[in-house]
C-alpha atoms as a PDB file:
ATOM      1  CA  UNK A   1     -50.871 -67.105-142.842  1.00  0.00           C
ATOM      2  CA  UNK A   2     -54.088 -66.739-140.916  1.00  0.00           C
ATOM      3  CA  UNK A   3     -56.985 -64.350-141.434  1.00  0.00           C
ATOM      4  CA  UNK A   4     -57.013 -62.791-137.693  1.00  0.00           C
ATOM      5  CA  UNK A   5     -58.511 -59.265-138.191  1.00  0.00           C
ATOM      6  CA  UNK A   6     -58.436 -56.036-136.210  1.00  0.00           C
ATOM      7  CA  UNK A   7     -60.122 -52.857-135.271  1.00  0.00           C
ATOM      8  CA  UNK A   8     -58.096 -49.677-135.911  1.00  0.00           C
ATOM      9  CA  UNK A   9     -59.028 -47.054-133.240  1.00  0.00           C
ATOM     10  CA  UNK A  10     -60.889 -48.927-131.254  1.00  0.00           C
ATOM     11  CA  UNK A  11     -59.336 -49.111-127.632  1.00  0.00           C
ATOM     12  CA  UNK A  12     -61.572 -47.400-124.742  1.00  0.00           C
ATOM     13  CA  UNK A  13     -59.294 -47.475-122.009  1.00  0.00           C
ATOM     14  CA  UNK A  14     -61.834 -46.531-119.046  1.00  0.00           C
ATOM     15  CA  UNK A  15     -63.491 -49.059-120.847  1.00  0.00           C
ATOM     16  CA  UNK A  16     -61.303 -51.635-120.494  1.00  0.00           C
ATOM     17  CA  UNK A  17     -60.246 -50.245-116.846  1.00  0.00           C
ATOM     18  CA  UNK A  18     -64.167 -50.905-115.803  1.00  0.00           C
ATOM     19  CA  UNK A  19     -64.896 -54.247-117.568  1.00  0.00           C
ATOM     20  CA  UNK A  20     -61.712 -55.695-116.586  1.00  0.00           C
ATOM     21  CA  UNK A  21     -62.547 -54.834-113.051  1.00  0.00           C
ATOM     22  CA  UNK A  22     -66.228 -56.584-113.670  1.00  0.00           C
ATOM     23  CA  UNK A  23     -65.269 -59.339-115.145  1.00  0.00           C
ATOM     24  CA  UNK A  24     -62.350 -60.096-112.273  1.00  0.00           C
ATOM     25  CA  UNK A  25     -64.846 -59.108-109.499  1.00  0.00           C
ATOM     26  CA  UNK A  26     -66.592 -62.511-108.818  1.00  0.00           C
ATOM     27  CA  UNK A  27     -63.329 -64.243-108.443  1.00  0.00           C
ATOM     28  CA  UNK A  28     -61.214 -61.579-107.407  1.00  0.00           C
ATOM     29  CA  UNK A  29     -59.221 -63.528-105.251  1.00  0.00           C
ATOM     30  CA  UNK A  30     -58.427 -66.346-107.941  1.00  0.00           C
ATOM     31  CA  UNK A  31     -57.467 -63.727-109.893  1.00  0.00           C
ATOM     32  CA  UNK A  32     -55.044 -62.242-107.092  1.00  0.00           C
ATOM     33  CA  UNK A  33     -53.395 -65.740-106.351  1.00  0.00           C
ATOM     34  CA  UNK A  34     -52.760 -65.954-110.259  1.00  0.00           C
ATOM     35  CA  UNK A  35     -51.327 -62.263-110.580  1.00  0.00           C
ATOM     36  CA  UNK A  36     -49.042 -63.094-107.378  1.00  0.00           C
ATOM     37  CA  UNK A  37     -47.846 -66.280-108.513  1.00  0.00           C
ATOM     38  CA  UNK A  38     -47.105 -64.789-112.070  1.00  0.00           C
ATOM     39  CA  UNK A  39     -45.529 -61.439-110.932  1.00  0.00           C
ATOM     40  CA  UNK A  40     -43.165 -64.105-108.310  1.00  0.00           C
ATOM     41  CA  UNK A  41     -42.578 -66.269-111.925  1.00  0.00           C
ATOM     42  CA  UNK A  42     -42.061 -63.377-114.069  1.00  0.00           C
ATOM     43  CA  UNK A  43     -39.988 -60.729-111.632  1.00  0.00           C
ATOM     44  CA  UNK A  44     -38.083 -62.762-108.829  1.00  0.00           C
ATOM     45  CA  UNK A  45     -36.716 -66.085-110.858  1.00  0.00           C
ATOM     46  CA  UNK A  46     -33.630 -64.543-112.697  1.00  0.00           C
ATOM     47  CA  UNK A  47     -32.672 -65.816-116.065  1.00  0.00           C
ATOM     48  CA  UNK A  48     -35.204 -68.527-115.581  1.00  0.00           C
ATOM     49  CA  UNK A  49     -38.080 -65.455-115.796  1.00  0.00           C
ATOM     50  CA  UNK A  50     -37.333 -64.883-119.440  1.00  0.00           C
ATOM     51  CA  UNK A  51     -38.103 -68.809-120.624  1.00  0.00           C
ATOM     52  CA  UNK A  52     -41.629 -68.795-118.602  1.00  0.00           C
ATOM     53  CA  UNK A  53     -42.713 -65.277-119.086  1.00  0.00           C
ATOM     54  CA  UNK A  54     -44.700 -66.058-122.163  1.00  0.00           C
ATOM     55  CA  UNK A  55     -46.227 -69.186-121.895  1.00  0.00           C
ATOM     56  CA  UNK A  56     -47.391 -68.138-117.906  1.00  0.00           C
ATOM     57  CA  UNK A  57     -48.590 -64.815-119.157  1.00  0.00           C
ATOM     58  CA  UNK A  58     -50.200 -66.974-122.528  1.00  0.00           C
ATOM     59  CA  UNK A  59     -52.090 -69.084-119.914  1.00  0.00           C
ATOM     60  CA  UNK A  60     -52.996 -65.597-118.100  1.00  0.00           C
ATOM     61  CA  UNK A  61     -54.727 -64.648-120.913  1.00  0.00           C
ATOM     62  CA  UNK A  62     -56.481 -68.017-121.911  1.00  0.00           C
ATOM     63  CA  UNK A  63     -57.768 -67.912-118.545  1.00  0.00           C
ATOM     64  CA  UNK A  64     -59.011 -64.266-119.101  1.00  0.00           C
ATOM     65  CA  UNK A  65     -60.432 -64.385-122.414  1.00  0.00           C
ATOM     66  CA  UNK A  66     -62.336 -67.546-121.173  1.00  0.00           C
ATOM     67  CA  UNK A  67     -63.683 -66.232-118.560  1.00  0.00           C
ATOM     68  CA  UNK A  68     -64.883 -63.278-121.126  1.00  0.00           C
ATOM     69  CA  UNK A  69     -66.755 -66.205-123.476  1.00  0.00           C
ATOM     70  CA  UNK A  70     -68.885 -67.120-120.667  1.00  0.00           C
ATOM     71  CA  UNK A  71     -67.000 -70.428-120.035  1.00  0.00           C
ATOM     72  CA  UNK A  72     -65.818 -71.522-116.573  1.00  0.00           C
ATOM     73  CA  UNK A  73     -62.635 -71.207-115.171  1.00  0.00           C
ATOM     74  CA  UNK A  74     -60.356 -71.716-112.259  1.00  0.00           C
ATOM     75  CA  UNK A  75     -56.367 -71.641-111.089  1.00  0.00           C
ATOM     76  CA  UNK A  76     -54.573 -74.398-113.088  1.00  0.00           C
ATOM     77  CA  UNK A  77     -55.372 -73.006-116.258  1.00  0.00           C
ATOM     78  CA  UNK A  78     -53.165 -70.486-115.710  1.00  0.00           C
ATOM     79  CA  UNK A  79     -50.623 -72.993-116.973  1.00  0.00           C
ATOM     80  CA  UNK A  80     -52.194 -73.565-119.897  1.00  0.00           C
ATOM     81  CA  UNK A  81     -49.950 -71.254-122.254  1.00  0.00           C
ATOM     82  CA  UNK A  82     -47.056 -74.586-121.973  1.00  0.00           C
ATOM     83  CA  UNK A  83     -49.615 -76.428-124.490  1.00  0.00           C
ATOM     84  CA  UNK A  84     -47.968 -73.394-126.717  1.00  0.00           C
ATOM     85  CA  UNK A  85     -44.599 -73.527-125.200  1.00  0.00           C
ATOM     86  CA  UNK A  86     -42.330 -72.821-128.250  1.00  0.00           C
ATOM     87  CA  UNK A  87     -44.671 -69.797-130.031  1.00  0.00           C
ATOM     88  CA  UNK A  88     -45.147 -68.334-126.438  1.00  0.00           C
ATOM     89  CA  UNK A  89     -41.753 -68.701-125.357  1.00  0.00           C
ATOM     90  CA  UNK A  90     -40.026 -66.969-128.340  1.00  0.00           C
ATOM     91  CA  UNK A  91     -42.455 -64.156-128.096  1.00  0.00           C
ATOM     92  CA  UNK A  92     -41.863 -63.621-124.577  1.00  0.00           C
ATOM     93  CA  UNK A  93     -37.818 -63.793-125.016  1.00  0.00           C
ATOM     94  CA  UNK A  94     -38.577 -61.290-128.309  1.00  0.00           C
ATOM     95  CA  UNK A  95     -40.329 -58.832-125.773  1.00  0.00           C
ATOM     96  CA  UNK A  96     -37.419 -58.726-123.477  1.00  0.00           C
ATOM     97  CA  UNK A  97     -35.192 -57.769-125.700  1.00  0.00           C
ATOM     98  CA  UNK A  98     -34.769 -54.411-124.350  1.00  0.00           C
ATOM     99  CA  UNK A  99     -34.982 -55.694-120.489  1.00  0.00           C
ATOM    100  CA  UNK A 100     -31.932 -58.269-121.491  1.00  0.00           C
ATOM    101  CA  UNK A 101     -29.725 -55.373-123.061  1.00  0.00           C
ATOM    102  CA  UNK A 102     -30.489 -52.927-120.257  1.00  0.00           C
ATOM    103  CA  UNK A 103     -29.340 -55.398-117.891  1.00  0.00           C
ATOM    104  CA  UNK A 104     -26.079 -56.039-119.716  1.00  0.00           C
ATOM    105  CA  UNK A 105     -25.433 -52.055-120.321  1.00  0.00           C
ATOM    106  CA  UNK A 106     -26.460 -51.521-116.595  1.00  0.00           C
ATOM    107  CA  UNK A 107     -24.481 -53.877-115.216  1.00  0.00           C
ATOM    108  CA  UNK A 108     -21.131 -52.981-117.551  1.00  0.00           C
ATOM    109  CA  UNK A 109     -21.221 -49.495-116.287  1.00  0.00           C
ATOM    110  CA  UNK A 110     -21.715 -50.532-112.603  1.00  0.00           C
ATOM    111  CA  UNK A 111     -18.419 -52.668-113.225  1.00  0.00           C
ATOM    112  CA  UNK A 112     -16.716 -49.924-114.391  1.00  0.00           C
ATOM    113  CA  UNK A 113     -17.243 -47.250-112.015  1.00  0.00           C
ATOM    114  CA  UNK A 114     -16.594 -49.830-109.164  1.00  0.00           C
ATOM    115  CA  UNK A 115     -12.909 -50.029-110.991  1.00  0.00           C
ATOM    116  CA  UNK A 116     -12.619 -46.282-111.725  1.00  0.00           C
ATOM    117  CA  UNK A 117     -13.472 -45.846-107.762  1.00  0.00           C
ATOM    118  CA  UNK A 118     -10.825 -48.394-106.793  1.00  0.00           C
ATOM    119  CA  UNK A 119      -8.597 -46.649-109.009  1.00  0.00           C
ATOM    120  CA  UNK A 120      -8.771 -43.034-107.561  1.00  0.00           C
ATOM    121  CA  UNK A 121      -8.473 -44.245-104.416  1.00  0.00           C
ATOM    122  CA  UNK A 122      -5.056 -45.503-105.176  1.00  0.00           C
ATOM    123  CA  UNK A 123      -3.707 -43.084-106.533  1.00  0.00           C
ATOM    124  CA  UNK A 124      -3.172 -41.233-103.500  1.00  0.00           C
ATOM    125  CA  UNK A 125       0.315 -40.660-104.042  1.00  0.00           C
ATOM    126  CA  UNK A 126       0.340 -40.189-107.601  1.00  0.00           C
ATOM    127  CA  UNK A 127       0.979 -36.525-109.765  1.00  0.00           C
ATOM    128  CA  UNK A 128      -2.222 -34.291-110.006  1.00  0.00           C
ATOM    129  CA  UNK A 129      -2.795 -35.397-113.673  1.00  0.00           C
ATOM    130  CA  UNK A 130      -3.580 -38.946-112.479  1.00  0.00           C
ATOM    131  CA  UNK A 131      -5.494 -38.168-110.041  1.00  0.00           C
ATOM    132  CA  UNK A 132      -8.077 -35.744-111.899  1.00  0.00           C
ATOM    133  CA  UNK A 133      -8.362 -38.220-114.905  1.00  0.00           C
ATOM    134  CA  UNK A 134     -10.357 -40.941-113.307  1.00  0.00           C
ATOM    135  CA  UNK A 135     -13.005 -38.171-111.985  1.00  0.00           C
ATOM    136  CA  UNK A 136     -13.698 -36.809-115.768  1.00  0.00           C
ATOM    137  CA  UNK A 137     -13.585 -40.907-116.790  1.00  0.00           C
ATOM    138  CA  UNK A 138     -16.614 -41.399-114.106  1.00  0.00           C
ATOM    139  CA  UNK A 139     -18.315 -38.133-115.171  1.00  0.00           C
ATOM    140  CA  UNK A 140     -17.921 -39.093-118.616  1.00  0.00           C
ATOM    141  CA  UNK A 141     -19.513 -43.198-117.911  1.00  0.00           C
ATOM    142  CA  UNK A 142     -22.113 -41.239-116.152  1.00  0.00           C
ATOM    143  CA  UNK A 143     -22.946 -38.663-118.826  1.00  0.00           C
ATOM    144  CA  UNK A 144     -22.898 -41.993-121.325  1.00  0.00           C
ATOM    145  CA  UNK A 145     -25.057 -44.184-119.045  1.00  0.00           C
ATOM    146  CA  UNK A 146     -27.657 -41.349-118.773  1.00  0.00           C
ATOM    147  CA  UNK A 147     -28.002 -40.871-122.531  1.00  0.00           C
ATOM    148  CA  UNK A 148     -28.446 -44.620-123.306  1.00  0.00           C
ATOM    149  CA  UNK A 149     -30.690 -44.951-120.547  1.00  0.00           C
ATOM    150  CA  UNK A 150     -32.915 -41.863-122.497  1.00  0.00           C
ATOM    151  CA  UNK A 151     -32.832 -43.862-125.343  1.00  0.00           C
ATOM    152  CA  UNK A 152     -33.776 -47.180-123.685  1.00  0.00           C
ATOM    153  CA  UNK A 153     -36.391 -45.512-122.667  1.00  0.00           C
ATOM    154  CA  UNK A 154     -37.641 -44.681-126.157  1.00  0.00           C
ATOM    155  CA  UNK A 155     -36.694 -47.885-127.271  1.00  0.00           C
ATOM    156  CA  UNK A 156     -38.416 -49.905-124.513  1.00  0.00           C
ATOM    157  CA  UNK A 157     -42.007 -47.981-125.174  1.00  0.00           C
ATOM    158  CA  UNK A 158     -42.266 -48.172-128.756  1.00  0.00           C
ATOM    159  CA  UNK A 159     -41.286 -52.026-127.812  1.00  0.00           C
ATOM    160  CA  UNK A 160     -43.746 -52.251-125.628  1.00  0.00           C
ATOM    161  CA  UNK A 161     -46.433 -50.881-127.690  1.00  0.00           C
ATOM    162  CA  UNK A 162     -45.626 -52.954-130.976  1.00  0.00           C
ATOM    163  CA  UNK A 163     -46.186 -56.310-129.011  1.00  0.00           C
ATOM    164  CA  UNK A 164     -48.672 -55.470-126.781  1.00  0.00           C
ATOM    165  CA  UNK A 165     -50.725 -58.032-128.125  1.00  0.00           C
ATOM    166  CA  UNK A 166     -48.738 -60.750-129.050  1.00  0.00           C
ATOM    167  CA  UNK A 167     -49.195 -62.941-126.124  1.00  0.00           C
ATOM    168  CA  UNK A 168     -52.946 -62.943-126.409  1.00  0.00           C
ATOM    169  CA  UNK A 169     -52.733 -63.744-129.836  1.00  0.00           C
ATOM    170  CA  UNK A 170     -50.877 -66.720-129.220  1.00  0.00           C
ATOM    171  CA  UNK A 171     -53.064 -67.794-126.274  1.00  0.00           C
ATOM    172  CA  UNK A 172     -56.137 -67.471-128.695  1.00  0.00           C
ATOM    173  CA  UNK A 173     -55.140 -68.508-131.981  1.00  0.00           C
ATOM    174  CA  UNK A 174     -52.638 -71.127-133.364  1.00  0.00           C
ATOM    175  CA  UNK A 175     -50.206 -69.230-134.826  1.00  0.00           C
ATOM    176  CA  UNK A 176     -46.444 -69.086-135.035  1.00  0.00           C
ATOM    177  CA  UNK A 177     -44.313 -66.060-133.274  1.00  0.00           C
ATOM    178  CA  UNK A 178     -43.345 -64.206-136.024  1.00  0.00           C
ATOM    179  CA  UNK A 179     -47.399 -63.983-137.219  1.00  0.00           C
ATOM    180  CA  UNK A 180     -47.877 -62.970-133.642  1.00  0.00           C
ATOM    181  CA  UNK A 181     -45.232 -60.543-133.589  1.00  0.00           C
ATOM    182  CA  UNK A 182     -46.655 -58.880-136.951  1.00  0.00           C
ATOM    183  CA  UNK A 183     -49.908 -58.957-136.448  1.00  0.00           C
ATOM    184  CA  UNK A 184     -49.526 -57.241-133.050  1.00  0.00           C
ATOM    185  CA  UNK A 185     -47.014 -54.496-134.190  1.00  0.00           C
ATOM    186  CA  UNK A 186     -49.908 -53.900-137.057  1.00  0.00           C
ATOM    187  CA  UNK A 187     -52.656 -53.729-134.684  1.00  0.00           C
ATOM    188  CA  UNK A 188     -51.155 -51.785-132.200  1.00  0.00           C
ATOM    189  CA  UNK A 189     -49.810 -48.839-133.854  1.00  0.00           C
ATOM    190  CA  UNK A 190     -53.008 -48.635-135.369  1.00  0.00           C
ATOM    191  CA  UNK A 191     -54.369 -48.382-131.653  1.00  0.00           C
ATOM    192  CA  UNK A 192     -51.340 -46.333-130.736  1.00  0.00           C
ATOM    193  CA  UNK A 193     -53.362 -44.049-128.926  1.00  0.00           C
ATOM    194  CA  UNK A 194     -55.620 -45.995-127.090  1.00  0.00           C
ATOM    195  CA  UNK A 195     -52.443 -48.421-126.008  1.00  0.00           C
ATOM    196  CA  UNK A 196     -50.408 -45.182-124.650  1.00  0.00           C
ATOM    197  CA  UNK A 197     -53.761 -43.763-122.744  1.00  0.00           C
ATOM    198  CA  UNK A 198     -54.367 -47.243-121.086  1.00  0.00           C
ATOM    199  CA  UNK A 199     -50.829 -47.308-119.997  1.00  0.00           C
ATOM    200  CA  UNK A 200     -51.452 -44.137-118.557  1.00  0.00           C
ATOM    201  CA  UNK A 201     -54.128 -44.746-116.632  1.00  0.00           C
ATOM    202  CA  UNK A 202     -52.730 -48.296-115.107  1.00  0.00           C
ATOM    203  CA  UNK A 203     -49.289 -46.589-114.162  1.00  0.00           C
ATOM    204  CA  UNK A 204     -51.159 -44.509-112.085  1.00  0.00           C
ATOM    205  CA  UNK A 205     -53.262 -47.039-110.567  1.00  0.00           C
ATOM    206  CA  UNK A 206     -50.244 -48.539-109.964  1.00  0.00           C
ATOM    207  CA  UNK A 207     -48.979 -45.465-108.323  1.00  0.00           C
ATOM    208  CA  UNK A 208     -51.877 -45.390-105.892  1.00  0.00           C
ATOM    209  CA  UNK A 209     -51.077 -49.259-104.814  1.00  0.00           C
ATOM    210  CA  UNK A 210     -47.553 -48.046-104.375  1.00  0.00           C
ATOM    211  CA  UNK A 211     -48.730 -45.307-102.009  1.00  0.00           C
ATOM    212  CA  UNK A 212     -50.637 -47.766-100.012  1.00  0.00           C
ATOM    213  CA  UNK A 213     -47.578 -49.050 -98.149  1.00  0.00           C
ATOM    214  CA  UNK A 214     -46.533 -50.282-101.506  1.00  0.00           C
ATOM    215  CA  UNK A 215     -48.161 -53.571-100.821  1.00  0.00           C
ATOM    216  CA  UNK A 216     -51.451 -52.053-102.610  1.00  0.00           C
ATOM    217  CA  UNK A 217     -49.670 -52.476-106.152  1.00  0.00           C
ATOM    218  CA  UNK A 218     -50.348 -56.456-105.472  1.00  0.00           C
ATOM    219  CA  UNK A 219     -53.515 -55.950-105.260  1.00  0.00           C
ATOM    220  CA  UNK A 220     -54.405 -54.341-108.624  1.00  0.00           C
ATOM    221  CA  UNK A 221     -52.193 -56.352-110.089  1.00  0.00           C
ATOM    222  CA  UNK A 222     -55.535 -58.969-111.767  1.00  0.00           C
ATOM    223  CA  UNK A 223     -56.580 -55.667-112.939  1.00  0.00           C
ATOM    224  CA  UNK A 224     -53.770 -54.744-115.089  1.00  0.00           C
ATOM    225  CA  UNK A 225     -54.294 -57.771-117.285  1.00  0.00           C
ATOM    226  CA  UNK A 226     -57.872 -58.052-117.165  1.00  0.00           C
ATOM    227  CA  UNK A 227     -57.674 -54.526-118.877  1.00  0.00           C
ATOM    228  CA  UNK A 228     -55.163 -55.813-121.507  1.00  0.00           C
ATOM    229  CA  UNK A 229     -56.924 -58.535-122.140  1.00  0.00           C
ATOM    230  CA  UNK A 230     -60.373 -55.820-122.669  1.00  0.00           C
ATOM    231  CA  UNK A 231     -58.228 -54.170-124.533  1.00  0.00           C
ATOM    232  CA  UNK A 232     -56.834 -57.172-126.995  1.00  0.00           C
ATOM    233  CA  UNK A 233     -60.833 -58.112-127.444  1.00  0.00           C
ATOM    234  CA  UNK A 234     -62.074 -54.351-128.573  1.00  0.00           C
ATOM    235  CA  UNK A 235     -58.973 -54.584-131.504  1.00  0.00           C
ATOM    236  CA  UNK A 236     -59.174 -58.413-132.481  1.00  0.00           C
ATOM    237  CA  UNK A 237     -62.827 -59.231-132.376  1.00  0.00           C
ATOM    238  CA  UNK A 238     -64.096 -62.587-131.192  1.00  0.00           C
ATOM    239  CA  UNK A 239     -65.520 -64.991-134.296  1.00  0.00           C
ATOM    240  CA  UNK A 240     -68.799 -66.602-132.918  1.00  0.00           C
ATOM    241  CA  UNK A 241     -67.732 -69.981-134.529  1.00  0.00           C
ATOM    242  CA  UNK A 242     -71.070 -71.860-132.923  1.00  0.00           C
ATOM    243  CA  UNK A 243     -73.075 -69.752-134.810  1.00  0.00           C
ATOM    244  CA  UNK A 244     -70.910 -69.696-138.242  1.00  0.00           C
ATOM    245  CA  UNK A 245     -70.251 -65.476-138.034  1.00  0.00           C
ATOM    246  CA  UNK A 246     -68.842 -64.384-140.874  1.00  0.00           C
ATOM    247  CA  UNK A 247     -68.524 -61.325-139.771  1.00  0.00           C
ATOM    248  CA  UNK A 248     -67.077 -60.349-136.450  1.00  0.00           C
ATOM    249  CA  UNK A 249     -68.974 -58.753-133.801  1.00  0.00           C
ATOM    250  CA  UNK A 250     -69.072 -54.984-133.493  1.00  0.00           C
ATOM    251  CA  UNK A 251     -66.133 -54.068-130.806  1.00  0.00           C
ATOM    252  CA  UNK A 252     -69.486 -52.055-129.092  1.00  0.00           C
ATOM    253  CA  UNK A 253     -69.778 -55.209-127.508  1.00  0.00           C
ATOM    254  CA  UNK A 254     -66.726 -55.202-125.701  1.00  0.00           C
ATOM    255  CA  UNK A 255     -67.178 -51.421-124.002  1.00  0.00           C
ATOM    256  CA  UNK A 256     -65.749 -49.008-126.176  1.00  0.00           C
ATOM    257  CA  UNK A 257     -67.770 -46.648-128.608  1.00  0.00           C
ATOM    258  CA  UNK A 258     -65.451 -45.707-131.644  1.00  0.00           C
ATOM    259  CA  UNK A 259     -64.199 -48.375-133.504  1.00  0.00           C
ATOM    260  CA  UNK A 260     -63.179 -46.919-137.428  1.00  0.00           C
ATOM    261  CA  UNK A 261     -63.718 -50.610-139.166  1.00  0.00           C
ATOM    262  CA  UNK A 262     -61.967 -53.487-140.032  1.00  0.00           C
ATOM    263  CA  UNK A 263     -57.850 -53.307-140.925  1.00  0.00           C
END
């Protein structure tokens, strides 16, 4: 078990928002043709989207937190999250756990009210009982789909926010998935606040892309993990190993202002 430590309280989201945006700035366009190509990996390859989504976002990330070291960077190292192919792999699977289900629930009640359809629609010559049971059936799939989708909802956030950081930590540190998966769940709730408030903010950034002729959500895009990856630095401080820090540096240094000490 490593020693990776963290910062409770200490996400600034406009903070991240504006540094990610400065550090992406100079190479914007890299940037874009990585978010694209990620977003094409991670959204449009079905089935095949769940093996690749963590090592392509892991090698995301490398390339981010990199590029926030002062070191030099370029395209191909977005694929550098298959050197951790296994770690980054079962993380990303873990994470769409809730996507997966939702897709088998979604597509079970679609089934079924394409049969309960077909089914009222022959019973034309049937006795009124038949024919005003199927109705109630489909109102009652319907009332049922909206509740579970409610509570996929819930499910999916708190999801969301208990691994927000696991795929950085496996793109910066070599650890295994489960020390990934704890660490970030730890880290995060501690940071609950910040995480929800810079989820905020990029949805409706995202919202504004959408707006411009949708195409403008492509364009922000680099943005949404540069902030992520802002945020992951202000909570698990860099170690400055060429200078033999024992301690890490103060998460000041990263743009926020209110970190509450080490976890």
């Amino acid at each position: 078990m490593s020693n990776i430590q963290y910062y409770p309280g200490a996400i600034d989201p406009s903070g991240c928002i504006s540094n990610g945006w400065n550090l992406i700035k100079p190479k914007y366009w890299m940037y874009f043709a990585i978010s694209l190509l990620t977003w094409v990996i991670v959204s449009c390859i079905p089935c095949i989207n769940y093996i690749l989504m963590g090592p392509v976002l892991a090698g995301v990330y490398y390339t981010l937190l990199r590029d926030m070291r002062g070191e030099s960077v370029d395209f191909g190292m977005m694929f550098k999250g298959f050197e951790k192919f296994l770690p980054a792999l079962v993380v990303g699977l873990v994470q769409s756990i809730p996507g997966i289900i939702w897709q088998i629930i979604d597509t079970t009640m679609n089934i079924s009210t394409i049969f309960i359809e077909q089914g009222t629609g022959s019973l034309g010559g049937g006795n009124f009982f038949q024919e005003s049971s199927a109705p109630g059936l489909a109102e009652g799939i319907s009332a049922v789909y909206f509740i579970l989708a409610a509570v996929f909802l819930i499910v999916t956030m708190v999801w969301s926010i208990s691994f927000a950081f696991a795929i950085p930590l496996i793109a910066e540190h070599n650890i295994g998935p489960i020390e990934a998966l704890t660490l970030s769940a730890k880290a995060a709730w501690s940071n609950v606040g910040g995480v929800i408030v810079t989820s905020i903010l990029l949805g409706l950034i995202a919202l504004l892309g959408v707006l411009a002729l949708c195409i403008g959500v492509f364009f922000v895009l680099p943005l949404f993990w540069a902030a992520w990856a802002f945020a992951y630095r202000q909570v698990f401080p860099a170690i400055d190993t060429d200078n033999f820090r024992m301690e890490p540096p103060s998460p000041q240094e990263y743009g926020m202002s209110f970190g509450q000490g080490m976890e």
